[in-house]
C-alpha atoms as a PDB file:
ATOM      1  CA  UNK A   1     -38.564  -8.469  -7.228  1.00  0.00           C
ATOM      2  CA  UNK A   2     -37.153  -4.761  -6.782  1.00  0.00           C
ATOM      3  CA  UNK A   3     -34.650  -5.291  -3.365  1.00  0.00           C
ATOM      4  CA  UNK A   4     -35.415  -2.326  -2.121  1.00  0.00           C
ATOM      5  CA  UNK A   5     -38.965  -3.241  -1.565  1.00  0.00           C
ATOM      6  CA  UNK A   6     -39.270  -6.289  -0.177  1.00  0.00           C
ATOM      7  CA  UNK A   7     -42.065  -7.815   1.819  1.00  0.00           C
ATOM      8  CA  UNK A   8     -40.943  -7.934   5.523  1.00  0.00           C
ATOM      9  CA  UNK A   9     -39.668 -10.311   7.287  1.00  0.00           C
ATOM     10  CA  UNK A  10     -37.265 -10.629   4.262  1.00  0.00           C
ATOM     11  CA  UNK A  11     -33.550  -9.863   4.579  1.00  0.00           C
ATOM     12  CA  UNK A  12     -32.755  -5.868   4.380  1.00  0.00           C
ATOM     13  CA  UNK A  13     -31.294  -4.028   1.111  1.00  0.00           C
ATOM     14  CA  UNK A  14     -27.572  -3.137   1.373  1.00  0.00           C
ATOM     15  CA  UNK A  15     -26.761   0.601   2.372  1.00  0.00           C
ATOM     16  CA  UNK A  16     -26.033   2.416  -0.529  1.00  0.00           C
ATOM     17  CA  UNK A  17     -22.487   3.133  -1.079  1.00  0.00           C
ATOM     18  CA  UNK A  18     -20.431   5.667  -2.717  1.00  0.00           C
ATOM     19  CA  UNK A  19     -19.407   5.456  -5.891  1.00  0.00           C
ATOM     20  CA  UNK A  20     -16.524   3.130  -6.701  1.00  0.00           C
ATOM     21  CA  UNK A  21     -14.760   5.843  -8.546  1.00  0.00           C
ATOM     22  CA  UNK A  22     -14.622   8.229  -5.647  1.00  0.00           C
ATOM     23  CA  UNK A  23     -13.384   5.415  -3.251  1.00  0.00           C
ATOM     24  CA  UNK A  24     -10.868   4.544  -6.037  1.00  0.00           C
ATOM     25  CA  UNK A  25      -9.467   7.765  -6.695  1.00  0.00           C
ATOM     26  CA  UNK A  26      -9.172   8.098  -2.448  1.00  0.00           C
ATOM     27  CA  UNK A  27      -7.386   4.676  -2.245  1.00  0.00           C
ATOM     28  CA  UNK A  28      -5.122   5.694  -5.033  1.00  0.00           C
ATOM     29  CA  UNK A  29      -4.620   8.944  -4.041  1.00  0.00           C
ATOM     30  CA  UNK A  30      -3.559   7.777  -0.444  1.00  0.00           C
ATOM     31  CA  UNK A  31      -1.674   4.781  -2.007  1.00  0.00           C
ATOM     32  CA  UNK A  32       0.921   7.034  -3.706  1.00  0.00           C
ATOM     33  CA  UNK A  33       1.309   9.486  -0.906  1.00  0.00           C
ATOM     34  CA  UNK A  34       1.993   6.228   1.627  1.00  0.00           C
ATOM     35  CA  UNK A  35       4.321   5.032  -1.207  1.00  0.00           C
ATOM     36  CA  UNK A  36       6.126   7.946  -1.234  1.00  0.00           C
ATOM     37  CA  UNK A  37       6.779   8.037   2.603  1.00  0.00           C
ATOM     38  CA  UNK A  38       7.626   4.631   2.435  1.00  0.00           C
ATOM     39  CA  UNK A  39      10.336   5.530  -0.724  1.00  0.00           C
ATOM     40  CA  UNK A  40      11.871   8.593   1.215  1.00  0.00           C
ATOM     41  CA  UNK A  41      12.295   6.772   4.631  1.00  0.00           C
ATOM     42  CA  UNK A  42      13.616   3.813   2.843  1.00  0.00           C
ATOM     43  CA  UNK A  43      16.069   6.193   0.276  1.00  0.00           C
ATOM     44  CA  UNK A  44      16.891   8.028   3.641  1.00  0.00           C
ATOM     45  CA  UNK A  45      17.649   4.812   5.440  1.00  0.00           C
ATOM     46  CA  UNK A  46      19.782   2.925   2.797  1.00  0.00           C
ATOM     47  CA  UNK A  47      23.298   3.408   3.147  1.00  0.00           C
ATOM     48  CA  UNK A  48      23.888   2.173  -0.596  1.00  0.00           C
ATOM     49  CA  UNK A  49      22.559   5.480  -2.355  1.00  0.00           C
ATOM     50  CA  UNK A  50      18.841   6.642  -2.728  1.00  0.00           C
ATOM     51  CA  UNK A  51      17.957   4.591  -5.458  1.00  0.00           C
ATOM     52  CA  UNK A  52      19.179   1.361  -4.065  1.00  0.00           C
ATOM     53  CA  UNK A  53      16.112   0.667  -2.693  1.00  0.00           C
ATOM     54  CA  UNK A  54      14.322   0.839  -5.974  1.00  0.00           C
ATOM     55  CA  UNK A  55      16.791  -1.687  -7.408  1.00  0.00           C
ATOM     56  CA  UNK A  56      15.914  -4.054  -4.959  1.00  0.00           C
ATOM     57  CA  UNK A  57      12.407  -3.762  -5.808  1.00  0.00           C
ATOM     58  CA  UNK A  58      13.314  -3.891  -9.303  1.00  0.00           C
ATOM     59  CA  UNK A  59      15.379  -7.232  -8.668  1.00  0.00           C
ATOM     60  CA  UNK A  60      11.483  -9.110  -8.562  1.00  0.00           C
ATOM     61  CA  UNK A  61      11.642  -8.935 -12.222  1.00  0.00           C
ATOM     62  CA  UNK A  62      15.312  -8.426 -12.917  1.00  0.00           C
ATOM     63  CA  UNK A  63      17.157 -10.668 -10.757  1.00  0.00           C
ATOM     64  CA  UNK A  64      20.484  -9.423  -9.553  1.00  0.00           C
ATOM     65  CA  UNK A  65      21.510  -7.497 -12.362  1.00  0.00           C
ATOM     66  CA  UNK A  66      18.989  -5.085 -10.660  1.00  0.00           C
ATOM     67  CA  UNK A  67      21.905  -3.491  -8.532  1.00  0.00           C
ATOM     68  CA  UNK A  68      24.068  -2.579 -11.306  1.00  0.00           C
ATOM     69  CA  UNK A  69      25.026   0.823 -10.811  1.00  0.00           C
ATOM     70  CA  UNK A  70      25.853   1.602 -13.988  1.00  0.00           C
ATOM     71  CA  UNK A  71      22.442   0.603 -15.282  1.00  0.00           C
ATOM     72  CA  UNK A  72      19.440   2.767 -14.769  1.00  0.00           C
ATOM     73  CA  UNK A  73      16.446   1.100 -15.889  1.00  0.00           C
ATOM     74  CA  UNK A  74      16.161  -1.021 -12.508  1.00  0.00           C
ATOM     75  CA  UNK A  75      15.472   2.355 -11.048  1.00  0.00           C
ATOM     76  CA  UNK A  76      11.956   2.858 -13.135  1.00  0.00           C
ATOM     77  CA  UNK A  77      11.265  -0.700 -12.689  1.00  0.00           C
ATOM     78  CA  UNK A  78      11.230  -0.211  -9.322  1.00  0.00           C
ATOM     79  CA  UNK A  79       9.695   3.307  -9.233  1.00  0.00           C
ATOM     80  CA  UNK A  80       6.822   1.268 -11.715  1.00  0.00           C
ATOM     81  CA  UNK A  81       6.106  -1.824  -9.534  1.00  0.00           C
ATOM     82  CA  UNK A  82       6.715  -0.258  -6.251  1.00  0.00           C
ATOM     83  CA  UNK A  83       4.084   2.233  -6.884  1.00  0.00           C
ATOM     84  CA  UNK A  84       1.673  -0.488  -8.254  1.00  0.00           C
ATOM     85  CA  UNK A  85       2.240  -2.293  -5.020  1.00  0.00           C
ATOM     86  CA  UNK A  86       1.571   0.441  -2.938  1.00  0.00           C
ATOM     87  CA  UNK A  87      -1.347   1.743  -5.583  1.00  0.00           C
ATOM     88  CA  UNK A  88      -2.930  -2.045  -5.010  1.00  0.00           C
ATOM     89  CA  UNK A  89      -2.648  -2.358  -1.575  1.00  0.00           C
ATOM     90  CA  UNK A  90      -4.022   0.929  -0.448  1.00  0.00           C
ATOM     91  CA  UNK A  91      -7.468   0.298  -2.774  1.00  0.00           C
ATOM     92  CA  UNK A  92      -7.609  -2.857  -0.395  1.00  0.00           C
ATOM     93  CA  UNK A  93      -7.486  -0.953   2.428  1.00  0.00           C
ATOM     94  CA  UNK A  94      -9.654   1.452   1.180  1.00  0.00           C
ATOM     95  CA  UNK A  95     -12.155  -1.269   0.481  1.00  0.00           C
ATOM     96  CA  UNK A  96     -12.182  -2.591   4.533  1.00  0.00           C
ATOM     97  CA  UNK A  97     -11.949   0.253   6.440  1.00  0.00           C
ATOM     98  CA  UNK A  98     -15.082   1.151   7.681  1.00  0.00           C
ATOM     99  CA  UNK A  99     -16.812   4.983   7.004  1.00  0.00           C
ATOM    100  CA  UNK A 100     -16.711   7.861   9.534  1.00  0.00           C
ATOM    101  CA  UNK A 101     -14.119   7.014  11.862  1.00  0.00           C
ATOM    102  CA  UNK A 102     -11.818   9.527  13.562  1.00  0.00           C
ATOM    103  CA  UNK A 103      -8.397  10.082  12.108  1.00  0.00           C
ATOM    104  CA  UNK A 104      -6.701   8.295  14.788  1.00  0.00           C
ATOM    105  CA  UNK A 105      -8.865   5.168  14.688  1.00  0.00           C
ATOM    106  CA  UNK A 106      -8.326   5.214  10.782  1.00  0.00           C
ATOM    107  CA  UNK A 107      -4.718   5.516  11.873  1.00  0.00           C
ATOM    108  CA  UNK A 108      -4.563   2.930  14.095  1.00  0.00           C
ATOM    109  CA  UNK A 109      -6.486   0.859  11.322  1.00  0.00           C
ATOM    110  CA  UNK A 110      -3.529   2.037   9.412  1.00  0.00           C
ATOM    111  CA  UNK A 111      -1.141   0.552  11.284  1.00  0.00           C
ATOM    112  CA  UNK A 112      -2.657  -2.844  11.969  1.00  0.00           C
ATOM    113  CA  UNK A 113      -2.811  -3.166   7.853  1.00  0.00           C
ATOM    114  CA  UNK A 114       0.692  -2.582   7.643  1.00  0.00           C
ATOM    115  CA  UNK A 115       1.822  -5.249  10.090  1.00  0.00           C
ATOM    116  CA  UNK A 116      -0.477  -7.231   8.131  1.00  0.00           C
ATOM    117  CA  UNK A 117       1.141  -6.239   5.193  1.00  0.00           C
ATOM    118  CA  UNK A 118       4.503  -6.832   6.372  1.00  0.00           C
ATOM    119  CA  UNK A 119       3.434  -9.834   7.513  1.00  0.00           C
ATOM    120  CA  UNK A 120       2.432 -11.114   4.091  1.00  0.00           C
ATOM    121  CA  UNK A 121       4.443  -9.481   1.904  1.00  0.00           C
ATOM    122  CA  UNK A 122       8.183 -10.153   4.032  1.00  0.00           C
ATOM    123  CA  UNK A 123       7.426 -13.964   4.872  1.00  0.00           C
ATOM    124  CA  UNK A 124       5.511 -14.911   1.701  1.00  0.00           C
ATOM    125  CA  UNK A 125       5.827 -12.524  -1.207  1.00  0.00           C
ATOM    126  CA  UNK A 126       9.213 -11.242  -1.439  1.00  0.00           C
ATOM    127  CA  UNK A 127      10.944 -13.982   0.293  1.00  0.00           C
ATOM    128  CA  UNK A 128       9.742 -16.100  -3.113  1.00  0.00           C
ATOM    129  CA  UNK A 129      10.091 -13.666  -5.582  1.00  0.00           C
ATOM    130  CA  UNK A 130      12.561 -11.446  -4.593  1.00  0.00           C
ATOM    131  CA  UNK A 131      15.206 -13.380  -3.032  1.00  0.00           C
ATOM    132  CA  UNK A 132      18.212 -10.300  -3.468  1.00  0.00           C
ATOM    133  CA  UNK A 133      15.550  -8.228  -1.474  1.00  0.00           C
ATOM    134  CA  UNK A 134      14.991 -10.814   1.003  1.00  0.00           C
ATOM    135  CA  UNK A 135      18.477 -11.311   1.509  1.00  0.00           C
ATOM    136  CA  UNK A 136      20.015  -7.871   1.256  1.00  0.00           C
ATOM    137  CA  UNK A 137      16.664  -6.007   3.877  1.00  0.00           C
ATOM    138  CA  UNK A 138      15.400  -6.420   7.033  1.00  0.00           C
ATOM    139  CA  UNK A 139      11.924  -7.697   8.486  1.00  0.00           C
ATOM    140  CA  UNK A 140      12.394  -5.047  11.181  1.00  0.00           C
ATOM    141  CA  UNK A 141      13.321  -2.459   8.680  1.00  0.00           C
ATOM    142  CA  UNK A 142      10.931  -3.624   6.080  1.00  0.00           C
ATOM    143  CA  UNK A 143       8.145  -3.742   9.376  1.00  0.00           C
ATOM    144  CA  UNK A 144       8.706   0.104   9.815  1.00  0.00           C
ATOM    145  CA  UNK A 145       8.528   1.475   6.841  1.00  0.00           C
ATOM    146  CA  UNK A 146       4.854  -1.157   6.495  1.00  0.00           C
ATOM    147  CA  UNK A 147       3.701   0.575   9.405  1.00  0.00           C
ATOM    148  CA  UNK A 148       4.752   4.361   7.885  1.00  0.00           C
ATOM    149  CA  UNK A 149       2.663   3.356   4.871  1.00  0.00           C
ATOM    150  CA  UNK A 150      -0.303   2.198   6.689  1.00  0.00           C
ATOM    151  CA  UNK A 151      -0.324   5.458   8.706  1.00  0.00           C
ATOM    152  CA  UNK A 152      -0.300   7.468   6.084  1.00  0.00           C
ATOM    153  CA  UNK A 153      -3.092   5.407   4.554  1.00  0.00           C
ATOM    154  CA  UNK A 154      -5.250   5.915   7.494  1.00  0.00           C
ATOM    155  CA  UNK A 155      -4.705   9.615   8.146  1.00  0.00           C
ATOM    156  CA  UNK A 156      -5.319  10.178   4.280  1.00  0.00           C
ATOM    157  CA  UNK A 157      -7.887   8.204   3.642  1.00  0.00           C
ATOM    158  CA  UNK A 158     -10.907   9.938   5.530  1.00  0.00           C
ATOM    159  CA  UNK A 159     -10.130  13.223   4.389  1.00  0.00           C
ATOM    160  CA  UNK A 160      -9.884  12.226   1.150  1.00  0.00           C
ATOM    161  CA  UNK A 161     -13.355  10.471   0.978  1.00  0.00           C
ATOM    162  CA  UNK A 162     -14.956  13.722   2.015  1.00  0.00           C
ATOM    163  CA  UNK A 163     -12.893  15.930  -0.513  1.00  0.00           C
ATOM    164  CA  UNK A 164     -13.039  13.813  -3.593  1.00  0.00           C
ATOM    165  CA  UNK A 165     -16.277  14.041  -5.236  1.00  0.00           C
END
């Protein structure tokens, strides 16, 4: 039987929703510009050089010779996987938060998914499979610059579901 036409007294058709390309190319969109912030605070921050924060994100796959200065593929490795990271969780994000709100409430939605995030990511993810990150950061670092990308992510996100076709 056709779900939009149902008999009633039957269980309602979904809403229709938008495309999943155009919610795709929002999350993405938003996922790279919250990377970036994230990147430039963090490059800003470090008192090792810019890039050092890219090693450390590189040191998931490569381990501690990650932070060899004199090598520089740890520095697209962690360019590659920190943007898939922040690529991934933004379509998440994009995928829960709900249509229409104002840009502060998507903010503020923003923010809570970055402490979740951080939550996640510090205690579970990177503390067992990057140790040298674990070990060299900070939760309270690595919970600001969580909440800098979810902010982003919520002030982008809404105006890019009304801009992207």
């Amino acid at each position: 039987m056709d779900p939009v036409h149902r008999p009633s007294g039957t269980v309602p058709a979904l809403p229709q929703r938008e495309p999943a390309d155009h919610e795709v190319a929002a999350g993405a969109i938003a996922g790279v510009a919250g990377g970036g912030a994230l990147f430039i605070a963090a490059a800003a921050a470090s008192d090792q050089g810019a890039t050092f924060p890219l090693r450390l994100v590189a040191a998931t796959l490569l381990g501690h010779e990650a932070l060899d200065p004199g090598w520089a593929a740890p520095v697209l490795v962690g360019l590659l996987l920190g943007g898939l990271t922040a690529v991934v969780q933004a379509l998440v994000f994009a995928s829960i938060l709900p249509r229409g709100r104002p840009a502060t409430v998507s903010a503020a939605y923003g923010l809570a998914y970055g402490a979740a995030a951080w939550a996640v990511s510090w205690y579970v993810v990177v503390r067992l499979a990057d140790p040298v990150l674990f070990a060299a950061g900070s939760a309270g670092g690595m919970l600001l610059l969580l909440l800098l990308y979810g902010a982003v992510l919520g002030l982008l996100l809404p105006p890019l579901r009304r801009v992207l076709p």
